[in-house]
C-alpha atoms as a PDB file:
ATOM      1  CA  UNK A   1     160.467 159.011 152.544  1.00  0.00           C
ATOM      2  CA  UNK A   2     162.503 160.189 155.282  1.00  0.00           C
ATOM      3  CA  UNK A   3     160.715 162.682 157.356  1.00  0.00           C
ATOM      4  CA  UNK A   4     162.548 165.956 159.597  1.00  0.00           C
ATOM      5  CA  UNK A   5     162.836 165.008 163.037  1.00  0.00           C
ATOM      6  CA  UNK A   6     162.527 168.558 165.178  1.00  0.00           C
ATOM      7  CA  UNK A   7     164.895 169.595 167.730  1.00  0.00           C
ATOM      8  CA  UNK A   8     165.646 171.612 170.199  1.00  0.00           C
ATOM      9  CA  UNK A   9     167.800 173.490 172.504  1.00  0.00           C
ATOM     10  CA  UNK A  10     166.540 174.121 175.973  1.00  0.00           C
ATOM     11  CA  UNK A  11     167.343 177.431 177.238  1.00  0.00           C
ATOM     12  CA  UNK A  12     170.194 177.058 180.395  1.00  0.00           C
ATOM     13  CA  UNK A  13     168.242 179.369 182.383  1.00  0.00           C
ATOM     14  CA  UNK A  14     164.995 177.286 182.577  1.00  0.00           C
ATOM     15  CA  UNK A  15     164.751 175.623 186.143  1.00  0.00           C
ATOM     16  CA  UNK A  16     162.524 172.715 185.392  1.00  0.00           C
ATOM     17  CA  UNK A  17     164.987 170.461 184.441  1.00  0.00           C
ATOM     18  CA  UNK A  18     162.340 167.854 183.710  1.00  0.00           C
ATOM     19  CA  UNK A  19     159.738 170.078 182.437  1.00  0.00           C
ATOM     20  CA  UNK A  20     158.476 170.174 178.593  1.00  0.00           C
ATOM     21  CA  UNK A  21     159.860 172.016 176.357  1.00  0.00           C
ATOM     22  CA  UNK A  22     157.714 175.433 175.515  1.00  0.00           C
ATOM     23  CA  UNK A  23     158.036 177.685 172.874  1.00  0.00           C
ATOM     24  CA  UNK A  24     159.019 180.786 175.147  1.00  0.00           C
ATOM     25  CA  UNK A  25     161.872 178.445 176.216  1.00  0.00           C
ATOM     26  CA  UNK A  26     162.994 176.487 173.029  1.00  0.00           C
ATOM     27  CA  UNK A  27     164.973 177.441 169.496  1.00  0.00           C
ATOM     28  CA  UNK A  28     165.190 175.202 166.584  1.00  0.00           C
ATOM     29  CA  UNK A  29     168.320 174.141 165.577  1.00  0.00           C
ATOM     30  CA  UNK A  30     169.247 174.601 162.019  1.00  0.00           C
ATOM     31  CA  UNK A  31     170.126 171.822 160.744  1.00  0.00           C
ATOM     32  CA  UNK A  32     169.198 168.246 160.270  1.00  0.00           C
ATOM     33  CA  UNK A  33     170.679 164.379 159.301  1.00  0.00           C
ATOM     34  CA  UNK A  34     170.491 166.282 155.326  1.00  0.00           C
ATOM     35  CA  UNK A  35     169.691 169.717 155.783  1.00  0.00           C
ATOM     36  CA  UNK A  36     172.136 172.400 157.196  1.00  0.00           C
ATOM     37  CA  UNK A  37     169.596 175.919 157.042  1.00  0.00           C
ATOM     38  CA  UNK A  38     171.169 178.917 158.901  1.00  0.00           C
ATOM     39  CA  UNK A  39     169.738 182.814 159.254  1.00  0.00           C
ATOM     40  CA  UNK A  40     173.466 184.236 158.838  1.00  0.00           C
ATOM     41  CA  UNK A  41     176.143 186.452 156.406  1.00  0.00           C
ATOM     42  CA  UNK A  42     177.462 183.590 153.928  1.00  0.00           C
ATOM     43  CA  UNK A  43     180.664 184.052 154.791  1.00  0.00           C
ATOM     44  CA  UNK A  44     180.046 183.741 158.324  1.00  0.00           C
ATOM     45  CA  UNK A  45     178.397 180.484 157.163  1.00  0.00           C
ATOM     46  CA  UNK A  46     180.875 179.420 154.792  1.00  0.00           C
ATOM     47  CA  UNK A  47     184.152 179.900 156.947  1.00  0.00           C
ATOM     48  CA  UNK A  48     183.734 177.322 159.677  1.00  0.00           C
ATOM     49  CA  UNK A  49     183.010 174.958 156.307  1.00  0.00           C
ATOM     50  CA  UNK A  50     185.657 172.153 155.269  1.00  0.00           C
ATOM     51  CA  UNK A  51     187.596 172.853 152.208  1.00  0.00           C
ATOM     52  CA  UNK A  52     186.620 170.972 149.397  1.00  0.00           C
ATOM     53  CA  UNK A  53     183.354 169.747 150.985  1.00  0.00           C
ATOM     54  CA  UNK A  54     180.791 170.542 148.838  1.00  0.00           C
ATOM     55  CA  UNK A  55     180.223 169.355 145.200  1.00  0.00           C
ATOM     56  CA  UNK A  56     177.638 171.746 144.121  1.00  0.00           C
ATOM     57  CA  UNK A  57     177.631 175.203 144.798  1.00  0.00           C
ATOM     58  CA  UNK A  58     174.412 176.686 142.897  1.00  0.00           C
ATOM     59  CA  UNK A  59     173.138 179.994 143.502  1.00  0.00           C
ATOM     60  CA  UNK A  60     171.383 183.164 142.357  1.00  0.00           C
ATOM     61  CA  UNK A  61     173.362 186.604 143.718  1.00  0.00           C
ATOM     62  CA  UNK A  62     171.372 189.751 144.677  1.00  0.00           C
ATOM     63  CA  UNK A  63     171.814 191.944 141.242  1.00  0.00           C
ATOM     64  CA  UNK A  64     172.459 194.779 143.079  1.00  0.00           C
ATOM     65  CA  UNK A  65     169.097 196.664 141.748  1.00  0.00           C
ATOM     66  CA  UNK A  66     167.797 197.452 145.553  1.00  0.00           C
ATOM     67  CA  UNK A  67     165.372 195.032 145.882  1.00  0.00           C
ATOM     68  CA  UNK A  68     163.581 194.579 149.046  1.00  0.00           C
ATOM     69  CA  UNK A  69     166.025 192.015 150.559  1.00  0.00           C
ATOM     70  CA  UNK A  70     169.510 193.894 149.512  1.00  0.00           C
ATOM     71  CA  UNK A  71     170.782 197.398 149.803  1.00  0.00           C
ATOM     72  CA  UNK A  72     172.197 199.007 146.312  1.00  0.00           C
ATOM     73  CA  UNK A  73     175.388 200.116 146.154  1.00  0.00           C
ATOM     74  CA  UNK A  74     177.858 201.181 143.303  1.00  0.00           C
ATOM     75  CA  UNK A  75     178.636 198.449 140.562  1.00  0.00           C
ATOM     76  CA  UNK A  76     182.418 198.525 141.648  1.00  0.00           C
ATOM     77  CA  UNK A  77     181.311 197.658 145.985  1.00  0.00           C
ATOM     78  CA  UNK A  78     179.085 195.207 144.441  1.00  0.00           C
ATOM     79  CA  UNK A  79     181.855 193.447 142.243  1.00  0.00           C
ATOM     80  CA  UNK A  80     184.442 193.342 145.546  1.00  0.00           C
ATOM     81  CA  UNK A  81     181.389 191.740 147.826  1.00  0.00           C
ATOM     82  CA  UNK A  82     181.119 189.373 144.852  1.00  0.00           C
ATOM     83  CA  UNK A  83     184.685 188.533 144.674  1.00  0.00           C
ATOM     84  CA  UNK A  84     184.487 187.445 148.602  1.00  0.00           C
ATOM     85  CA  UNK A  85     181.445 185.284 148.315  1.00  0.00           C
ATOM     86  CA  UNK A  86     183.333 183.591 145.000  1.00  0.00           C
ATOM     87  CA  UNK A  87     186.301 183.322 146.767  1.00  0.00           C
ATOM     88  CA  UNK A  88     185.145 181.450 149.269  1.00  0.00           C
ATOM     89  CA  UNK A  89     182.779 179.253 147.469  1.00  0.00           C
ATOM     90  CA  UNK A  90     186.036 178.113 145.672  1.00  0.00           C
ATOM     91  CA  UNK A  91     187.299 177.017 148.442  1.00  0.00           C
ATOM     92  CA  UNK A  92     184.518 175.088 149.278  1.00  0.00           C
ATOM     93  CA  UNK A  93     184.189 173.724 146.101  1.00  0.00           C
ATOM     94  CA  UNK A  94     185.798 169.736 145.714  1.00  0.00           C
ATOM     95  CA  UNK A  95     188.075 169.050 143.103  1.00  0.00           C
ATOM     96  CA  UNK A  96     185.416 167.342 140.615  1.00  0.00           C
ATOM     97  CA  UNK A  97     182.955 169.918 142.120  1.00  0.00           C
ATOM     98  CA  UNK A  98     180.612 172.364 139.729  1.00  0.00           C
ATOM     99  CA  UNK A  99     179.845 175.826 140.505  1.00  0.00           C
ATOM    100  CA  UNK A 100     176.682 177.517 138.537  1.00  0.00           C
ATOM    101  CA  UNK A 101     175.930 181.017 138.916  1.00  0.00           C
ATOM    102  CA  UNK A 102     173.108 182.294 137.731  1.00  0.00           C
ATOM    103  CA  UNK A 103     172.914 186.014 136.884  1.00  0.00           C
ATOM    104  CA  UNK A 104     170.845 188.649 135.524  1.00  0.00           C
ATOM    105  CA  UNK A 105     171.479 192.629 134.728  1.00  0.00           C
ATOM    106  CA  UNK A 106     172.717 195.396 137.033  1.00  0.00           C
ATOM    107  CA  UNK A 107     170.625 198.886 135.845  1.00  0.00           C
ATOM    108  CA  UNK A 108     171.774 202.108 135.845  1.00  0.00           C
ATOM    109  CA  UNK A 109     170.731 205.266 134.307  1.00  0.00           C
ATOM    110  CA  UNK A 110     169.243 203.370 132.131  1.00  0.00           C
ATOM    111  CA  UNK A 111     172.221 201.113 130.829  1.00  0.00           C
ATOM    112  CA  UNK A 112     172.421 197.371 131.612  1.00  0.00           C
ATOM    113  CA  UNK A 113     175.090 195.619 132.629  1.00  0.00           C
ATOM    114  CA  UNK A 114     175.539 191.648 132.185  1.00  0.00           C
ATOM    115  CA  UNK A 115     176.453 190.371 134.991  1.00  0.00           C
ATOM    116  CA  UNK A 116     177.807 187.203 133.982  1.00  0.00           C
ATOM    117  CA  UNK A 117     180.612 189.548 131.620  1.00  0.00           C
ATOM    118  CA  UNK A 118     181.348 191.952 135.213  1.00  0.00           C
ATOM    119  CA  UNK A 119     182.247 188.198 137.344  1.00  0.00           C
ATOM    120  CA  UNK A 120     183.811 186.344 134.965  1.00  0.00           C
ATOM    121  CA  UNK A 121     187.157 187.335 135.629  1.00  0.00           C
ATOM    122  CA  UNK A 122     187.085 187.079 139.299  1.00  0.00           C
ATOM    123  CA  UNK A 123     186.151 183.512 138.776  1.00  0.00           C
ATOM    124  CA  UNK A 124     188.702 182.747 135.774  1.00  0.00           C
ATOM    125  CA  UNK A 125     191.225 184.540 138.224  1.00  0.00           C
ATOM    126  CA  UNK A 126     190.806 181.648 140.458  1.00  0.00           C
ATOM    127  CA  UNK A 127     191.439 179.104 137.947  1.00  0.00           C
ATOM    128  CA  UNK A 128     187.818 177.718 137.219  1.00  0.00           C
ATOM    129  CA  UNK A 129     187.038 176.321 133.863  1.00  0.00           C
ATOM    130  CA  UNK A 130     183.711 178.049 132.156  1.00  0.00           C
ATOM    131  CA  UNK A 131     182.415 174.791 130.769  1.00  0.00           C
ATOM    132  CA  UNK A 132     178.772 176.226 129.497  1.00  0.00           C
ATOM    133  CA  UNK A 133     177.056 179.464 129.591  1.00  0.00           C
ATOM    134  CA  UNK A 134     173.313 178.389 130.418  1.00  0.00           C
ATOM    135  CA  UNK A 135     170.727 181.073 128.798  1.00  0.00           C
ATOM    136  CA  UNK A 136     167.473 180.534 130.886  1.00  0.00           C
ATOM    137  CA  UNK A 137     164.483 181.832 128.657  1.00  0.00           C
ATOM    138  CA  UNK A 138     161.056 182.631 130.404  1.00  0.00           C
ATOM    139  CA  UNK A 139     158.185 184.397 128.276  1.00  0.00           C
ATOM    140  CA  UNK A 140     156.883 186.455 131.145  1.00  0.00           C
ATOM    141  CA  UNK A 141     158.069 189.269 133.238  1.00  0.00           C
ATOM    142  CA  UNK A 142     157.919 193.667 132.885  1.00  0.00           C
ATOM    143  CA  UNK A 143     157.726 195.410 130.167  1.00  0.00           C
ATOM    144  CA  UNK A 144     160.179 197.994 129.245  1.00  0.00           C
ATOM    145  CA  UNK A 145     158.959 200.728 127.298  1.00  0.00           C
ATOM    146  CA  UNK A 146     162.318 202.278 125.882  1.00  0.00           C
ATOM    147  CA  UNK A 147     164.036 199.490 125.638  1.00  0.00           C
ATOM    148  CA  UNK A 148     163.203 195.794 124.343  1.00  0.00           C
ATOM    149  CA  UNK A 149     161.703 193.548 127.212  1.00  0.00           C
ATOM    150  CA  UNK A 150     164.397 190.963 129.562  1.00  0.00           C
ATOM    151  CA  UNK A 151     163.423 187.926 128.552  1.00  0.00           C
ATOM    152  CA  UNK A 152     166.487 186.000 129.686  1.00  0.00           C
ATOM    153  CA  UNK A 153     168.972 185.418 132.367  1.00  0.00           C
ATOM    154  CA  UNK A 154     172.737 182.973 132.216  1.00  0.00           C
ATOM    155  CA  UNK A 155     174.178 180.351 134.630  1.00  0.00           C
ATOM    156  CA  UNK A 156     177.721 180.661 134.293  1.00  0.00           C
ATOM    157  CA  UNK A 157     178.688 176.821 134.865  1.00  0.00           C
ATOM    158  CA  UNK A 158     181.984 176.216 136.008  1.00  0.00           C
ATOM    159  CA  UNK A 159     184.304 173.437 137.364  1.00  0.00           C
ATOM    160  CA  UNK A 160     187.929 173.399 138.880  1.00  0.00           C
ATOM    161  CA  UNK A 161     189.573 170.974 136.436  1.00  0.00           C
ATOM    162  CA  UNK A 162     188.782 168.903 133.829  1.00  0.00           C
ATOM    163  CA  UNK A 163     187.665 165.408 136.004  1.00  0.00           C
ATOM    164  CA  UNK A 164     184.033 166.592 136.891  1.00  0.00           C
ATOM    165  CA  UNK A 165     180.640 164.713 137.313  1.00  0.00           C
ATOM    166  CA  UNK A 166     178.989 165.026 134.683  1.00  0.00           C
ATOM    167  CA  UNK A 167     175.538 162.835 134.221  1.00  0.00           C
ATOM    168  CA  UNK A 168     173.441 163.562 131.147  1.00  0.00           C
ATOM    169  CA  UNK A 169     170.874 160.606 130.838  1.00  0.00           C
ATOM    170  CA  UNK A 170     168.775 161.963 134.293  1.00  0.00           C
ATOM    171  CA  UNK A 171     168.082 165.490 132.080  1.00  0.00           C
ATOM    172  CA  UNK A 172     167.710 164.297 128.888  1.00  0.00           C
ATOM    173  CA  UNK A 173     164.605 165.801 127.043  1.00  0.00           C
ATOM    174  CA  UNK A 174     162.423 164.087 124.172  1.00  0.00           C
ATOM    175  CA  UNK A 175     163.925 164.067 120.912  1.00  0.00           C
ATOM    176  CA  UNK A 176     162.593 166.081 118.242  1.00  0.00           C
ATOM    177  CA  UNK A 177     162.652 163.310 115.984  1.00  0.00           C
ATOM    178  CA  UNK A 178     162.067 160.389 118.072  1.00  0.00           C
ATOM    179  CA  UNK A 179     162.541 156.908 116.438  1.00  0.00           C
ATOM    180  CA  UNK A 180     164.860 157.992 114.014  1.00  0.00           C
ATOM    181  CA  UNK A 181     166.946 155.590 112.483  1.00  0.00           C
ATOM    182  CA  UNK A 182     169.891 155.420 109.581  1.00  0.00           C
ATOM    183  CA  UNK A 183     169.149 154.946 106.118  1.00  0.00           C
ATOM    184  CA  UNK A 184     172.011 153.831 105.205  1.00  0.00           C
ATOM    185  CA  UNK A 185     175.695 152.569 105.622  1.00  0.00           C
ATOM    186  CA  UNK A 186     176.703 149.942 108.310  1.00  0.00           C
ATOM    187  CA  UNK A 187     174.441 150.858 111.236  1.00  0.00           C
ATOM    188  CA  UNK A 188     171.091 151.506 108.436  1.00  0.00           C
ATOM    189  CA  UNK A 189     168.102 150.248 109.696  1.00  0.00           C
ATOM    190  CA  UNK A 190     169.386 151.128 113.619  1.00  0.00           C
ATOM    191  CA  UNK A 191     168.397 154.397 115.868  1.00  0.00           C
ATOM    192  CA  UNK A 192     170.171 157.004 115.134  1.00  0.00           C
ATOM    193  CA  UNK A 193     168.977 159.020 118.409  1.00  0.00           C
ATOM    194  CA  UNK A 194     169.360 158.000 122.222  1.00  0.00           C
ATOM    195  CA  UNK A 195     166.514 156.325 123.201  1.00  0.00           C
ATOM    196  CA  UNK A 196     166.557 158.069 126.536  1.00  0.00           C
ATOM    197  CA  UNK A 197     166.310 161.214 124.571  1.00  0.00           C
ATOM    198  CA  UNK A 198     168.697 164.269 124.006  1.00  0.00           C
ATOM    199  CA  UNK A 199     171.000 166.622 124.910  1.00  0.00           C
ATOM    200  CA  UNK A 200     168.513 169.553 126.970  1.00  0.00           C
ATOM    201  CA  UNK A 201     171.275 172.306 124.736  1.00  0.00           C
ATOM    202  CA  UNK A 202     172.505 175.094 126.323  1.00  0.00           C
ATOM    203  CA  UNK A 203     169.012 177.036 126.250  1.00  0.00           C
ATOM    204  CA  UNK A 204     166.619 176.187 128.569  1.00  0.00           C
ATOM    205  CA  UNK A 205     163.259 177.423 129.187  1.00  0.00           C
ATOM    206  CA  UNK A 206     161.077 176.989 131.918  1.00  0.00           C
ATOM    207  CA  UNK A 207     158.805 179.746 133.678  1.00  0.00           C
ATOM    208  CA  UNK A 208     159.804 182.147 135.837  1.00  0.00           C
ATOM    209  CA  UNK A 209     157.909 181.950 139.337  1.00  0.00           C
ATOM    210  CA  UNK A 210     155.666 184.542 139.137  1.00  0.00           C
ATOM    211  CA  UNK A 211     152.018 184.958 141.072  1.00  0.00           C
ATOM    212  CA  UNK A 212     150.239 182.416 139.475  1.00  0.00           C
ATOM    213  CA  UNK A 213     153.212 179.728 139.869  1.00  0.00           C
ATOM    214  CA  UNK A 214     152.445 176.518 141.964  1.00  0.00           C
ATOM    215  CA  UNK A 215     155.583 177.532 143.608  1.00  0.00           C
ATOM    216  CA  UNK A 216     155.190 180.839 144.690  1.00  0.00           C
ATOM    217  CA  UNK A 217     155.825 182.527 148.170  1.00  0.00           C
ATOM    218  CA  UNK A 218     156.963 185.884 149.264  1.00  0.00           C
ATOM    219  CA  UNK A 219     160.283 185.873 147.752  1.00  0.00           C
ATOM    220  CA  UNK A 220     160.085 188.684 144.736  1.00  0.00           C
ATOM    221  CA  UNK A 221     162.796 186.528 142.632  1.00  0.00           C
ATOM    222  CA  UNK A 222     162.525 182.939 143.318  1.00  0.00           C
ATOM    223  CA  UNK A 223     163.946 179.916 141.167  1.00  0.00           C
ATOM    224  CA  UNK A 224     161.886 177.608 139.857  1.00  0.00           C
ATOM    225  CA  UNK A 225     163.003 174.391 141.463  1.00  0.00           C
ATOM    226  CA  UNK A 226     162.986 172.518 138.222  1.00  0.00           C
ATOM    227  CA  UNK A 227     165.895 175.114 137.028  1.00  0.00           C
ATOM    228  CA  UNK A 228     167.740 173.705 140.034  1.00  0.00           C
ATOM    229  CA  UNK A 229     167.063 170.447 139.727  1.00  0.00           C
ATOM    230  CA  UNK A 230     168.419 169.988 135.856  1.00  0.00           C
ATOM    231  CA  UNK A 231     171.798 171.083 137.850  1.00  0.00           C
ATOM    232  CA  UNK A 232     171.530 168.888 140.699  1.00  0.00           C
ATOM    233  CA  UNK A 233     170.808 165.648 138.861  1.00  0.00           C
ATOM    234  CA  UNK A 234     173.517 166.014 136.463  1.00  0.00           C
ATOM    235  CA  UNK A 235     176.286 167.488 138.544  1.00  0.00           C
ATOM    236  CA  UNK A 236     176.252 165.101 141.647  1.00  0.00           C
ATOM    237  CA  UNK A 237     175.252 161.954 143.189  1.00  0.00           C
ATOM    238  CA  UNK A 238     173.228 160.920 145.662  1.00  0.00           C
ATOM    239  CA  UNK A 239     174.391 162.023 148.796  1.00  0.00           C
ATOM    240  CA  UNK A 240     176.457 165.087 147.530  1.00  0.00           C
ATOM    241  CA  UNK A 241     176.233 168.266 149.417  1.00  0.00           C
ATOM    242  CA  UNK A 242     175.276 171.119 147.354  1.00  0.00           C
ATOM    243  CA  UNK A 243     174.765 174.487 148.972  1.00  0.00           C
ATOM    244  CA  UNK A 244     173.283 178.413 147.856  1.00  0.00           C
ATOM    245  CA  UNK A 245     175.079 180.942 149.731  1.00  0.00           C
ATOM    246  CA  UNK A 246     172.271 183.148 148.648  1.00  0.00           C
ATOM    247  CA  UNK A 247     169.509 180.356 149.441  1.00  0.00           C
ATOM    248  CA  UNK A 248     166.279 182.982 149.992  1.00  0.00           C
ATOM    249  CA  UNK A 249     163.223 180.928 150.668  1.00  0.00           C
ATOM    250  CA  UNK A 250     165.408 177.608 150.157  1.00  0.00           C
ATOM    251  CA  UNK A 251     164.812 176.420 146.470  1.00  0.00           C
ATOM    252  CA  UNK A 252     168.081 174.666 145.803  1.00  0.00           C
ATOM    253  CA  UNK A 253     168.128 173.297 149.152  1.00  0.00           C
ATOM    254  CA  UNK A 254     164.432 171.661 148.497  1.00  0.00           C
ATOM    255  CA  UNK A 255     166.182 170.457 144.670  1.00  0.00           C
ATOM    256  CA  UNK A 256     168.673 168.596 146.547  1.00  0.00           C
ATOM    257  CA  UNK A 257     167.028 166.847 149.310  1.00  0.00           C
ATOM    258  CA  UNK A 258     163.941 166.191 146.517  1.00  0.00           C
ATOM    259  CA  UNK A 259     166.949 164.188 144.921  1.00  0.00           C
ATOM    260  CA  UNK A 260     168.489 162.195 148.206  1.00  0.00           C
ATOM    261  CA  UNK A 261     171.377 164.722 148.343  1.00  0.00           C
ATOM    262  CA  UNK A 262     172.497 167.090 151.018  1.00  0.00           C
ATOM    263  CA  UNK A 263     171.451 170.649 151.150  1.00  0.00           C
ATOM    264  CA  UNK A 264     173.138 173.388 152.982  1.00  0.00           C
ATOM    265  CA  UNK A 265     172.149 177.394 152.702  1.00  0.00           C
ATOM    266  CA  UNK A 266     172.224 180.316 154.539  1.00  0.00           C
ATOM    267  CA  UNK A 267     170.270 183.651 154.233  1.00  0.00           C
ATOM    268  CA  UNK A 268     169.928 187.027 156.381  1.00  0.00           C
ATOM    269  CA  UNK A 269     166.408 187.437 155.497  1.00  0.00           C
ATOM    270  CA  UNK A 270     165.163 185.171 158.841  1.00  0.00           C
ATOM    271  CA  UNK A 271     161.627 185.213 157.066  1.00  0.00           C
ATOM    272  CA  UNK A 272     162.955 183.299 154.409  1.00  0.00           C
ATOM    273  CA  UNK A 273     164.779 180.533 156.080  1.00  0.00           C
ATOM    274  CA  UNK A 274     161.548 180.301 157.916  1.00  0.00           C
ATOM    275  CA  UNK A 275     159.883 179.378 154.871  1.00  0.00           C
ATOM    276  CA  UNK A 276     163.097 177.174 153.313  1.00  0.00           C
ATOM    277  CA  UNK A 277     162.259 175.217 156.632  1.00  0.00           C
ATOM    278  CA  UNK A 278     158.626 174.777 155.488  1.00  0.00           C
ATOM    279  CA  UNK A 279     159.284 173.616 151.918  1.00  0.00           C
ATOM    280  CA  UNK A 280     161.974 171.225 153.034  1.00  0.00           C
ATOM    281  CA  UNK A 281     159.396 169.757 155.676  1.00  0.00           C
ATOM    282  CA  UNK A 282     156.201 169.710 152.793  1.00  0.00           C
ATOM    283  CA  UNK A 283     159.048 167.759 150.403  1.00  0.00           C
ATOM    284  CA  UNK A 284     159.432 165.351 153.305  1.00  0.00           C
ATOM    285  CA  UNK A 285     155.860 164.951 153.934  1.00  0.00           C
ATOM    286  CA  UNK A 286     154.877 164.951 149.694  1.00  0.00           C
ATOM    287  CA  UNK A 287     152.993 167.697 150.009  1.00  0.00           C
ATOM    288  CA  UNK A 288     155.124 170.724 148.486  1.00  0.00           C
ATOM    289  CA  UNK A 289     153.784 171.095 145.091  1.00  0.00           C
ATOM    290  CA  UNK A 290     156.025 171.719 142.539  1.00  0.00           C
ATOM    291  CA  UNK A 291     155.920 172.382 138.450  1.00  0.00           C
ATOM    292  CA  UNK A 292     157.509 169.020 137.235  1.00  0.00           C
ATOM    293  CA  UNK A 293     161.028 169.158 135.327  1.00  0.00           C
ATOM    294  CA  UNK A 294     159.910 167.431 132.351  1.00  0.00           C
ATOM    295  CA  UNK A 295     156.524 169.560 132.228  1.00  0.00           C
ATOM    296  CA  UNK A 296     156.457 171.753 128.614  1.00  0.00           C
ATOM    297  CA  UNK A 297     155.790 175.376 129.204  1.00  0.00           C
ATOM    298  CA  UNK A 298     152.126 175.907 128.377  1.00  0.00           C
ATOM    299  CA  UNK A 299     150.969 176.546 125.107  1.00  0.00           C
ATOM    300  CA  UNK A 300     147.953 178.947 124.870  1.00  0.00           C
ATOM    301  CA  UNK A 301     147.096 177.304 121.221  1.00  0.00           C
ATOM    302  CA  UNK A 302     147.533 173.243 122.378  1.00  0.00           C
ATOM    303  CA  UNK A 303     144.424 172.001 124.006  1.00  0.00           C
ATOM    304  CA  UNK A 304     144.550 172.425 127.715  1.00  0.00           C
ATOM    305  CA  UNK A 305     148.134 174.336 126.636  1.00  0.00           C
ATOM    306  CA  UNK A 306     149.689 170.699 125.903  1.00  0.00           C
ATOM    307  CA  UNK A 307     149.510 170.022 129.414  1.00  0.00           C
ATOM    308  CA  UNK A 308     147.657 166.894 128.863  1.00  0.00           C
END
């Protein structure tokens, strides 16, 4: 497993040219041989960036609901800060590249609004091709009391033509029915399912990281990484760069270098990208713990919740 390998920038004023390096005198660089980690403004990130460089872009935008890492503003500022950040990513995007964007509700007064229906034009303005709206389904979160309970979020998927990776067999989830065969006409007798298993749908469900999640740190809406992963395996190869403009504590960066790709992200929180570092080091060193892809959500009625 390959391991980070820390470095450092001495400080030009320190006279010992000889002497150790100290932490009053040293700053980690942020990046790595597959990691590329910045505290920084995503477009100030994205702009020194080659065009066409990166063939995932995955992310999950502020929703503009003043949370403790964004600042509210009207629905209408939001939407033209979005249409930057888009804009940009679109240019970074390759030509068989995918772009996911995973989205919740705006609130206000009381009325929601779906965020994947406010940014889809700005992204069919630039061309891209919706090619699935992803519902993610989690059973836990707050409970509204005039209004039934958010249970669900979308990743708008999109690509910028029709020649795209596309790799089903790493996501494929058991068959319902597995064994299955035709009873009759030419191919009776033979499977009628993939014996790898099928298509995941366009419904996924997998728990939300809340406090009691193996994966839990201070962010206060973190992906799971198994969420990310499901994108990363199908949507690029080994050594693709995929990147989160909007990384937080680093979960699609740790889903890509999990998977031998190339993770780049940026945040302005400099706690968080703290942490991102930390993950990425505990994947490198097998000791991040993480709730597995292919794990069913528990059941409270299966013994040990179907778990085992």
């Amino acid at each position: 497993m390959q391991r980070q390998t820390k470095k450092y920038i001495i400080e030009p004023n320190r006279p010992e040219r000889n002497a150790l390096p100290t932490l009053a005198t040293v700053r980690p660089i942020g990046m790595d041989r597959s990691v590329v980690m910045k505290c920084q403004d995503n477009l100030a990130f994205m702009r020194p960036l080659a065009s066409g460089s990166m063939q995932l872009i995955v992310t999950s935008p502020p929703y503009n609901l003043g949370k403790s890492y964004e600042s509210r503003s009207s629905l209408a500022d939001y939407v033209k800060d979005q249409a930057q950040v888009i804009s940009e990513c679109v240019r970074l995007l390759a030509p068989t590249g995918s772009l996911c964007w995973q989205v919740g509700n705006h609130v206000d007064g009381g009325e929601i609004f779906p965020l994947d229906m406010v940014l889809y034009p700005i992204f069919s303005e630039h061309g891209l091709r919706l090619r699935n709206r992803v519902i993610w389904h989690f059973e836990h979160g707050l409970h509204c009391s005039n209004r039934l309970s958010g249970r669900h979020e979308t990743i708008l998927w999109f690509t910028k033509g029709d020649e795209y990776v596309f790799n089903l067999d790493p996501i494929r989830v058991p068959s319902k029915y597995p064994g299955k065969k035709y009873y009759k006409g030419p191919k009776a007798g033979q499977l009628s399912c993939n014996p790898l298993g099928k298509n995941p749908g366009d419904v996924w469900i997998f728990p939300n990281v809340k406090f009691n999640h193996v994966e839990k740190t201070i962010h206060p809406c973190q992906f799971p990484i198994e969420l990310v992963e499901r994108l990363v395996l199908s949507l690029t190869k080994p050594g693709d760069a995929v990147f989160d403009p909007y990384m937080g504590v680093g979960t699609s960066v740790v889903a890509a270098v999990k998977n031998q790709r190339i993770g780049y992200g940026c945040d302005v929180e400099k706690e968080y990208v703290n942490i991102a570092w930390e993950r990425v080091k505990a994947v490198r060193n097998g000791t991040l713990e993480t709730r597995p892809m292919h794990k069913p959500v528990y059941d409270p009625k299966l013994p040990y919740g179907g778990h085992r």
